[in-house]
C-alpha atoms as a PDB file:
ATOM      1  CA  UNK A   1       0.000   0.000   0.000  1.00  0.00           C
ATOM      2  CA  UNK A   2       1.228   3.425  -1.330  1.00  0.00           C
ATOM      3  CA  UNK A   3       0.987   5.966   1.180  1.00  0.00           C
ATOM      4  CA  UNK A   4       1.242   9.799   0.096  1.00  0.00           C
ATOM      5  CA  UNK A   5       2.045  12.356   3.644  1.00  0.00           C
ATOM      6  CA  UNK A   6       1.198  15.918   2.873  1.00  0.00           C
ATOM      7  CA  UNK A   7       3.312  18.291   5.203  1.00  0.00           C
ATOM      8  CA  UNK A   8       1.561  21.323   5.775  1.00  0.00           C
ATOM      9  CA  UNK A   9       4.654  23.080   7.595  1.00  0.00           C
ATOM     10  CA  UNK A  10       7.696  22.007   7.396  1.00  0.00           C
ATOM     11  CA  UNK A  11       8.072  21.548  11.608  1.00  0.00           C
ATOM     12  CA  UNK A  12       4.902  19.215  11.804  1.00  0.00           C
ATOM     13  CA  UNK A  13       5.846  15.975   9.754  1.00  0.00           C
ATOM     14  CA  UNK A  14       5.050  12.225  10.561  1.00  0.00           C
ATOM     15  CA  UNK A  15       7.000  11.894  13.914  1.00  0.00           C
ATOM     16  CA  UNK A  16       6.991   8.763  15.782  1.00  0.00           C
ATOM     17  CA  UNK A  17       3.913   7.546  13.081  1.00  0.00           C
ATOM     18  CA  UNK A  18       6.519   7.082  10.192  1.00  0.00           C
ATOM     19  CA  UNK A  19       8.309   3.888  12.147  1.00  0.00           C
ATOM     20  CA  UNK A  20       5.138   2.265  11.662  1.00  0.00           C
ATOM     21  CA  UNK A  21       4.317   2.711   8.319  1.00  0.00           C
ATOM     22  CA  UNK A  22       5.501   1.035   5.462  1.00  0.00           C
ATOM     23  CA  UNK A  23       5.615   2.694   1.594  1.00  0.00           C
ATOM     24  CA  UNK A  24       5.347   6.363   2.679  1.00  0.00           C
ATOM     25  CA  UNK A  25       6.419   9.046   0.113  1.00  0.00           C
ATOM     26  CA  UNK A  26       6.574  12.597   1.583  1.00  0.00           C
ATOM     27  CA  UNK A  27       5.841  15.591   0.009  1.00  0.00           C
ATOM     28  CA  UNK A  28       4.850  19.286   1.091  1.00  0.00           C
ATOM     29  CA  UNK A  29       2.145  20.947  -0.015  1.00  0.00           C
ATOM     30  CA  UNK A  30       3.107  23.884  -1.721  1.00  0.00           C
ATOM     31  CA  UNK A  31       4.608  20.955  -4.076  1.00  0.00           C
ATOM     32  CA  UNK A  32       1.040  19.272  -4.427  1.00  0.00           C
ATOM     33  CA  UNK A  33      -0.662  19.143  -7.796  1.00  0.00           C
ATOM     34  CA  UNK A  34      -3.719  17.111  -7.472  1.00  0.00           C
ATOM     35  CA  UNK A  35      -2.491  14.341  -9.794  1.00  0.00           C
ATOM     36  CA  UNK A  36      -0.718  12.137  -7.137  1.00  0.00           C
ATOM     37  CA  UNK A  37      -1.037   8.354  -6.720  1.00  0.00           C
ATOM     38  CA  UNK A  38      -1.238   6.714  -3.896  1.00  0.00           C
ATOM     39  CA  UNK A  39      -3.518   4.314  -2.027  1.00  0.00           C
ATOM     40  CA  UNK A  40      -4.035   6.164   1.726  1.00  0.00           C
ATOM     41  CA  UNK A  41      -3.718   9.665   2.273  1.00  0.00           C
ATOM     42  CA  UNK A  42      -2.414  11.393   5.793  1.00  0.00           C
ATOM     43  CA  UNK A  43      -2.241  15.167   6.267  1.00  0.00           C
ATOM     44  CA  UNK A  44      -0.497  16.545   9.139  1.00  0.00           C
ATOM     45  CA  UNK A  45      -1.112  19.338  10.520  1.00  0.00           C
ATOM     46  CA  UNK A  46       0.508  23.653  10.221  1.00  0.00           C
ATOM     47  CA  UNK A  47      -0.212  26.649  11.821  1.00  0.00           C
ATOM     48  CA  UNK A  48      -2.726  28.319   8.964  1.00  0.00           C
ATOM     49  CA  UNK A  49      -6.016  28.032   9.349  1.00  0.00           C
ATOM     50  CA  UNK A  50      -8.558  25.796   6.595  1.00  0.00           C
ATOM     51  CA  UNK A  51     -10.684  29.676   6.160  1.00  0.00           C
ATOM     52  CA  UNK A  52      -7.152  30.558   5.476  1.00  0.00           C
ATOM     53  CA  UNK A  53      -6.840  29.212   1.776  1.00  0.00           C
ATOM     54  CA  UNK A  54      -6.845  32.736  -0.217  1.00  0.00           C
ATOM     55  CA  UNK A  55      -3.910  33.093   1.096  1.00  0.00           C
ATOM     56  CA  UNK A  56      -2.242  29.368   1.140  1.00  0.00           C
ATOM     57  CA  UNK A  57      -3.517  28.201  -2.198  1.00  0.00           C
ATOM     58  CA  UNK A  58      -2.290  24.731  -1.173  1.00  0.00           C
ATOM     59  CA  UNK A  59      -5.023  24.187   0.748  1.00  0.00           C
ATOM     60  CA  UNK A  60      -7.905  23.874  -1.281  1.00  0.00           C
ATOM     61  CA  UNK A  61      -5.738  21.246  -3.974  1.00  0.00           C
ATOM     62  CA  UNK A  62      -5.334  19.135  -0.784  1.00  0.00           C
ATOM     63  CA  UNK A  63      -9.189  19.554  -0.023  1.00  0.00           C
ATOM     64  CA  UNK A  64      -9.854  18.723  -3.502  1.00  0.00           C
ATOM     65  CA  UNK A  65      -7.469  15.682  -3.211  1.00  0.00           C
ATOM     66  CA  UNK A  66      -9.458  14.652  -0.231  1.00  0.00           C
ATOM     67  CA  UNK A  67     -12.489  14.656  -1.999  1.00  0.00           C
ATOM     68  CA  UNK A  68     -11.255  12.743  -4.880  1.00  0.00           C
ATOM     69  CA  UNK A  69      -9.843  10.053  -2.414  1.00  0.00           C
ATOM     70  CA  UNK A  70     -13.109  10.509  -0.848  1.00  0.00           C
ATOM     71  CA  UNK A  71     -15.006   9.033  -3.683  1.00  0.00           C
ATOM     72  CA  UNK A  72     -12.393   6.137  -4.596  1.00  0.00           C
ATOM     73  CA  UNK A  73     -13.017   4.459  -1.153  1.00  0.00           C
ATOM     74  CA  UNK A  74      -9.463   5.229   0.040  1.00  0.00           C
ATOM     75  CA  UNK A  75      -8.346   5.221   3.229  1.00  0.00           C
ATOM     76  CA  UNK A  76      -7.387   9.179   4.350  1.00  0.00           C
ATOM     77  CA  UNK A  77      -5.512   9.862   8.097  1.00  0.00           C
ATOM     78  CA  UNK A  78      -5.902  13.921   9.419  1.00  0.00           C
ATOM     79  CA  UNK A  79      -4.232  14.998  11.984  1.00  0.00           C
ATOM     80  CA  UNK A  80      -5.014  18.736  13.482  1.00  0.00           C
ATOM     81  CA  UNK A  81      -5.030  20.905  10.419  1.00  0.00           C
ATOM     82  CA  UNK A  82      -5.398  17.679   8.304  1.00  0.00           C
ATOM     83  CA  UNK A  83      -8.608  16.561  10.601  1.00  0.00           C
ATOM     84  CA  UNK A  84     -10.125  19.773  10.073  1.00  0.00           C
ATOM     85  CA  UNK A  85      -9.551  19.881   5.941  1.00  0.00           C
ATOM     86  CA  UNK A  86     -11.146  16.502   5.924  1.00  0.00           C
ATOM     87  CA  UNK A  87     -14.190  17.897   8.062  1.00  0.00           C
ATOM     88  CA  UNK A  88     -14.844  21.054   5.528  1.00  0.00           C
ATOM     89  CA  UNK A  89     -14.429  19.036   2.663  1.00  0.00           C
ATOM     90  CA  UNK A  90     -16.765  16.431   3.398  1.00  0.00           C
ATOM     91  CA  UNK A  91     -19.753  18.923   4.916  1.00  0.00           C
ATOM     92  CA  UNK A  92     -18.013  20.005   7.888  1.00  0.00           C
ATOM     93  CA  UNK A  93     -17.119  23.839   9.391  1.00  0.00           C
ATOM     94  CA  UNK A  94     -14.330  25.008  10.881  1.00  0.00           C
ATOM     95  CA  UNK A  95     -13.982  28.267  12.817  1.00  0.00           C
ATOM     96  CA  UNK A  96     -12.085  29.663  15.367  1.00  0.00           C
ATOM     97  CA  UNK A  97     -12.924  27.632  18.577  1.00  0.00           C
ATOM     98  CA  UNK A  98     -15.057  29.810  20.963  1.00  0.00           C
ATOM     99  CA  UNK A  99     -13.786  28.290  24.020  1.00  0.00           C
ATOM    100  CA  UNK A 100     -10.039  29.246  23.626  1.00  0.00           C
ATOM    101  CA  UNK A 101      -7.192  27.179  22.681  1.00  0.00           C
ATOM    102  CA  UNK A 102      -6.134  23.939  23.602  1.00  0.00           C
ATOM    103  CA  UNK A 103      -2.176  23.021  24.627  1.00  0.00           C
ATOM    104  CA  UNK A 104      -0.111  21.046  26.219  1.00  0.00           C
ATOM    105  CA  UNK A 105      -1.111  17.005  27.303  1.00  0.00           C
ATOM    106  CA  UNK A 106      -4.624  16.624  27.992  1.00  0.00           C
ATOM    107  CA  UNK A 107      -7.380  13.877  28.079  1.00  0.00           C
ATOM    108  CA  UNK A 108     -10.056  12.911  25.400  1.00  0.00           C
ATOM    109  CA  UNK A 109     -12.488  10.949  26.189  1.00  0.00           C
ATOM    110  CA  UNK A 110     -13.242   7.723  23.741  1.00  0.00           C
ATOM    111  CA  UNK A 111     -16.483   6.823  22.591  1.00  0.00           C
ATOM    112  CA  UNK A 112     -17.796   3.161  20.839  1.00  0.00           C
ATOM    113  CA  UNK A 113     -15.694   1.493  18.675  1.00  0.00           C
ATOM    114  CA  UNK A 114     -12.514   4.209  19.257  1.00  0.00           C
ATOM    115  CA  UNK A 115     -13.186   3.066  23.036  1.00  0.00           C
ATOM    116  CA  UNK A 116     -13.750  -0.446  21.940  1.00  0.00           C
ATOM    117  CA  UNK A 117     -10.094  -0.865  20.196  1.00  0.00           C
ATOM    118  CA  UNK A 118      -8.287   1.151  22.953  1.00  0.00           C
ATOM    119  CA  UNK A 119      -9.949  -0.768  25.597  1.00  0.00           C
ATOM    120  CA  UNK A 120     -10.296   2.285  27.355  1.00  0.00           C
ATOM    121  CA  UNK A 121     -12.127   5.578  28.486  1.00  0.00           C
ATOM    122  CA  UNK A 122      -9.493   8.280  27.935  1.00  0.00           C
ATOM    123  CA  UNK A 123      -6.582   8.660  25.966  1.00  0.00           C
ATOM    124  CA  UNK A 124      -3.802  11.173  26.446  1.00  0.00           C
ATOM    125  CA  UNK A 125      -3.227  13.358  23.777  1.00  0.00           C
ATOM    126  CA  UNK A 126      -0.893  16.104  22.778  1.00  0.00           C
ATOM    127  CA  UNK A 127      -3.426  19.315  22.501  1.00  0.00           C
ATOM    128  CA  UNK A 128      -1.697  22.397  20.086  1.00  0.00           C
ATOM    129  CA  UNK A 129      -5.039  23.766  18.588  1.00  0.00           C
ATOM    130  CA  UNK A 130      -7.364  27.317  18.516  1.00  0.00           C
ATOM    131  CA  UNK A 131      -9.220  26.125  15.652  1.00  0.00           C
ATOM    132  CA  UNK A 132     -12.510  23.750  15.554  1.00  0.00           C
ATOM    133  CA  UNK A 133     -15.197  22.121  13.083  1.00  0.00           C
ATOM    134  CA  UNK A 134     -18.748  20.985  12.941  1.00  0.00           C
ATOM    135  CA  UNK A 135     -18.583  17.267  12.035  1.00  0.00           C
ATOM    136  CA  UNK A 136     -19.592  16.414   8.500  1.00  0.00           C
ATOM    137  CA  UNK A 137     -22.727  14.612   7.575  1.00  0.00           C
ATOM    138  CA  UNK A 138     -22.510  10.601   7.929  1.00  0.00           C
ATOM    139  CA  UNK A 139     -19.180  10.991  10.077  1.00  0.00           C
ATOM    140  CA  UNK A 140     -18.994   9.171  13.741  1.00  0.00           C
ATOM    141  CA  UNK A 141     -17.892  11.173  16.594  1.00  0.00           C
ATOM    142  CA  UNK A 142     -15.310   8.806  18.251  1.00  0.00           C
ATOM    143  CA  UNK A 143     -13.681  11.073  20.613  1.00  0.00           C
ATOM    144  CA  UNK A 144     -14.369  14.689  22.539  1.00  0.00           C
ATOM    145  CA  UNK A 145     -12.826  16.801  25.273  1.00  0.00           C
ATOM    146  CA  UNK A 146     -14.602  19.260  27.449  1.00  0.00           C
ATOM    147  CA  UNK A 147     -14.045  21.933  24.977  1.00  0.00           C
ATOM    148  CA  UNK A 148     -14.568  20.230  20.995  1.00  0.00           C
ATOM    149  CA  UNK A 149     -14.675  17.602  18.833  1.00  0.00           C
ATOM    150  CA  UNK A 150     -11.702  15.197  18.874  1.00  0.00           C
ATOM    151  CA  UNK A 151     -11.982  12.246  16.661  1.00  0.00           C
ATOM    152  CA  UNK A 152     -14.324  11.129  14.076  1.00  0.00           C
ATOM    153  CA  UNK A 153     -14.152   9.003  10.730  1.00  0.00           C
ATOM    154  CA  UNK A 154     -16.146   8.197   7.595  1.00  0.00           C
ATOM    155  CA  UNK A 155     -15.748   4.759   6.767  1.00  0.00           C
ATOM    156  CA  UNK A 156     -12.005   4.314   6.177  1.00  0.00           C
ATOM    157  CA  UNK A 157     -11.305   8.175   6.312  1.00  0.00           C
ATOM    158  CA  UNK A 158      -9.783   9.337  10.201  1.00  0.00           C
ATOM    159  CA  UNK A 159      -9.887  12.453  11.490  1.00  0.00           C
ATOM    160  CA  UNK A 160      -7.922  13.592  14.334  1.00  0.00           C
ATOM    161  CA  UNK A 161      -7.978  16.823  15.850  1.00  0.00           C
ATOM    162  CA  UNK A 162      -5.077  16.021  18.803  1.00  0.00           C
ATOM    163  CA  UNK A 163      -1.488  15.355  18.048  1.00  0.00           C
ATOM    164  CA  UNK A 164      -0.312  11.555  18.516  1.00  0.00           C
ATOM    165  CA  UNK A 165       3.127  11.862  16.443  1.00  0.00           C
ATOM    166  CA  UNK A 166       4.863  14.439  18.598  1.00  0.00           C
ATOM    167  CA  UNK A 167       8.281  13.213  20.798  1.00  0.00           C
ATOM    168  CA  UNK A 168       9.714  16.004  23.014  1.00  0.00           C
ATOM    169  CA  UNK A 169      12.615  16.371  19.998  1.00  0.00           C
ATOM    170  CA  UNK A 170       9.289  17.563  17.497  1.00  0.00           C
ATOM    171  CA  UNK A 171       7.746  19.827  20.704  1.00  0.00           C
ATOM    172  CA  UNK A 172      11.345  21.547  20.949  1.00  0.00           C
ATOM    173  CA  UNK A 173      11.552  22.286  17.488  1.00  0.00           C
ATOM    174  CA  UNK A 174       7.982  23.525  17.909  1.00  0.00           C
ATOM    175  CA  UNK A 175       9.336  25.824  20.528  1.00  0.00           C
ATOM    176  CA  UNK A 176      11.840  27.167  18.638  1.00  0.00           C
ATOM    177  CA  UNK A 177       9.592  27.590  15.771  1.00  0.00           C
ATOM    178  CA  UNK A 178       6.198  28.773  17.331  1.00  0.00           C
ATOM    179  CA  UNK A 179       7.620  29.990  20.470  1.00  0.00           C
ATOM    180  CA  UNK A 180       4.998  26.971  22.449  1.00  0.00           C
ATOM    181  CA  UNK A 181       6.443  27.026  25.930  1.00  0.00           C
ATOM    182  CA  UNK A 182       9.691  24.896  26.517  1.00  0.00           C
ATOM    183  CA  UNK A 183       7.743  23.881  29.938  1.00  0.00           C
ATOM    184  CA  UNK A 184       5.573  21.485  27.054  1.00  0.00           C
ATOM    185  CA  UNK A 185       9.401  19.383  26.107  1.00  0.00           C
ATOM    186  CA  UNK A 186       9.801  18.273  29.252  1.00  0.00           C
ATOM    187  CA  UNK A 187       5.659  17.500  29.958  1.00  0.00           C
ATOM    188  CA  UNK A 188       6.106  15.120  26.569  1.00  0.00           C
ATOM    189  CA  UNK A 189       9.315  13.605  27.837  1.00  0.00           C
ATOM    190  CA  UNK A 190       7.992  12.195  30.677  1.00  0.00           C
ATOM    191  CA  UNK A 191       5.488  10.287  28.853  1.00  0.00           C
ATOM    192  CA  UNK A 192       7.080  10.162  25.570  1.00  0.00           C
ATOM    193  CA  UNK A 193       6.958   5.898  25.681  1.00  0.00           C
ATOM    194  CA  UNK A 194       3.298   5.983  26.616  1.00  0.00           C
ATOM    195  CA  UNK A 195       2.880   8.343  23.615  1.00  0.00           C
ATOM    196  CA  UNK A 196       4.628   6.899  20.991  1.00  0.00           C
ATOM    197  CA  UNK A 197       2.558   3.175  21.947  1.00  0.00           C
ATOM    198  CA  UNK A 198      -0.575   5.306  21.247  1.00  0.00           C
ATOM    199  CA  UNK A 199       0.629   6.312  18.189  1.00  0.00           C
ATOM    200  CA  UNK A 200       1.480   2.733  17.411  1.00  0.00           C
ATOM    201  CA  UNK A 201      -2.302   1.348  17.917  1.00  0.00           C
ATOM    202  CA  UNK A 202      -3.911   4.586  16.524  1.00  0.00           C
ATOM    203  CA  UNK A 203      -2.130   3.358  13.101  1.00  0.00           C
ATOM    204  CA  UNK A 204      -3.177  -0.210  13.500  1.00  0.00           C
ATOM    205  CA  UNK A 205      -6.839   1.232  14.425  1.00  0.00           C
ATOM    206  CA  UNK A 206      -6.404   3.698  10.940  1.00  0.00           C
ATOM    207  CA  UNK A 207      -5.291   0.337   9.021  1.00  0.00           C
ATOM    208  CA  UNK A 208      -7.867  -1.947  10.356  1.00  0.00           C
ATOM    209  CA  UNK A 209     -11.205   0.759   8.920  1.00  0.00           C
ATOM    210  CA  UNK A 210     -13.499  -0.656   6.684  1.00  0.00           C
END
């Protein structure tokens, strides 16, 4: 299985997720045409926002690859900025959140067969968010916090609004980048293990959608 990674920003790539994937070819998306082949999509995430696409043209060929992946049956992974392009492209809004930003490691709460797979109630996540969608008609909500939407998927299409891939390495860089709090490096280093097995079965989860 081909898999095509669209990098949104050149600091938020596949992190820990690429060990466990086989096939991947990645690309960024200023360099996207709309033509590529592959057979699963995963977009990561970037600071812009999806209302954002007059000015980062990039955006709406990746929505319109979505869409054409979309009707082909194949299997498409979002993660922050990527979860939300899925969500307007299938039906979905996204807006600023009116309930302030998410950051740093926090809890969602699992629902059905998300739960189911985990064998769990809550998962912790890596949070680094301001923006939010409506979920898109015929989607499952599969996991929420107190403040938004966190998780939902359309047959074998994922979305995912919290960040799995990160390692205290990609947080520092994030620092350094987006000037996020070095406190957050040291918050993902002590449960960088736990993190990166979560990433592990969130793949395997992905994989196993029919």
């Amino acid at each position: 299985m081909k898999i095509l990674a669209i990098y949104n920003h050149f600091a938020e790539t596949l992190g820990t997720l690429k060990q466990f994937l086989k096939d991947v070819e990645e690309e960024h998306a200023e360099n996207i045409k709309g033509d590529e082949e592959f057979d699963a999509l995963i977009i990561m995430g970037g600071p812009m926002g999806v209302y954002e696409a007059d000015k980062y043209p990039f955006l709406a060929r990746e929505m319109e690859l979505i869409k054409k992946a979309y009707k082909q049956r194949k299997r498409i992974l979002g993660i922050c900025l990527g979860s939300q392009l899925i969500a307007e492209t299938l039906g979905g809004k996204v807006m600023k959140g009116q309930f302030g930003c998410e950051l740093g490691l926090q809890k969602v709460k699992l629902l059905d067969e998300m739960k189911e797979f985990f064998g769990q109630e809550e998962l912790d996540v890596f949070q680094y968010h301001c923006d939010t969608f409506t979920l898109p008609p015929n989607s499952k909500l599969l996991a929420y916090s107190e403040k938004y939407y966190q998780a939902f998927r359309i047959e074998k299409i994922l979305g995912l609004q919290f960040h799995i891939e990160v390692d205290s390495n990609m947080v520092k860089r994030w620092s350094e980048v987006y000037g996020l709090d070095i406190k957050f490096v040291e918050e993902v280093k002590r449960y960088e293990n736990e993190l990166k097995k979560k990433a592990e079965s969130m793949i395997n989860y992905w994989l196993s959608l029919k």
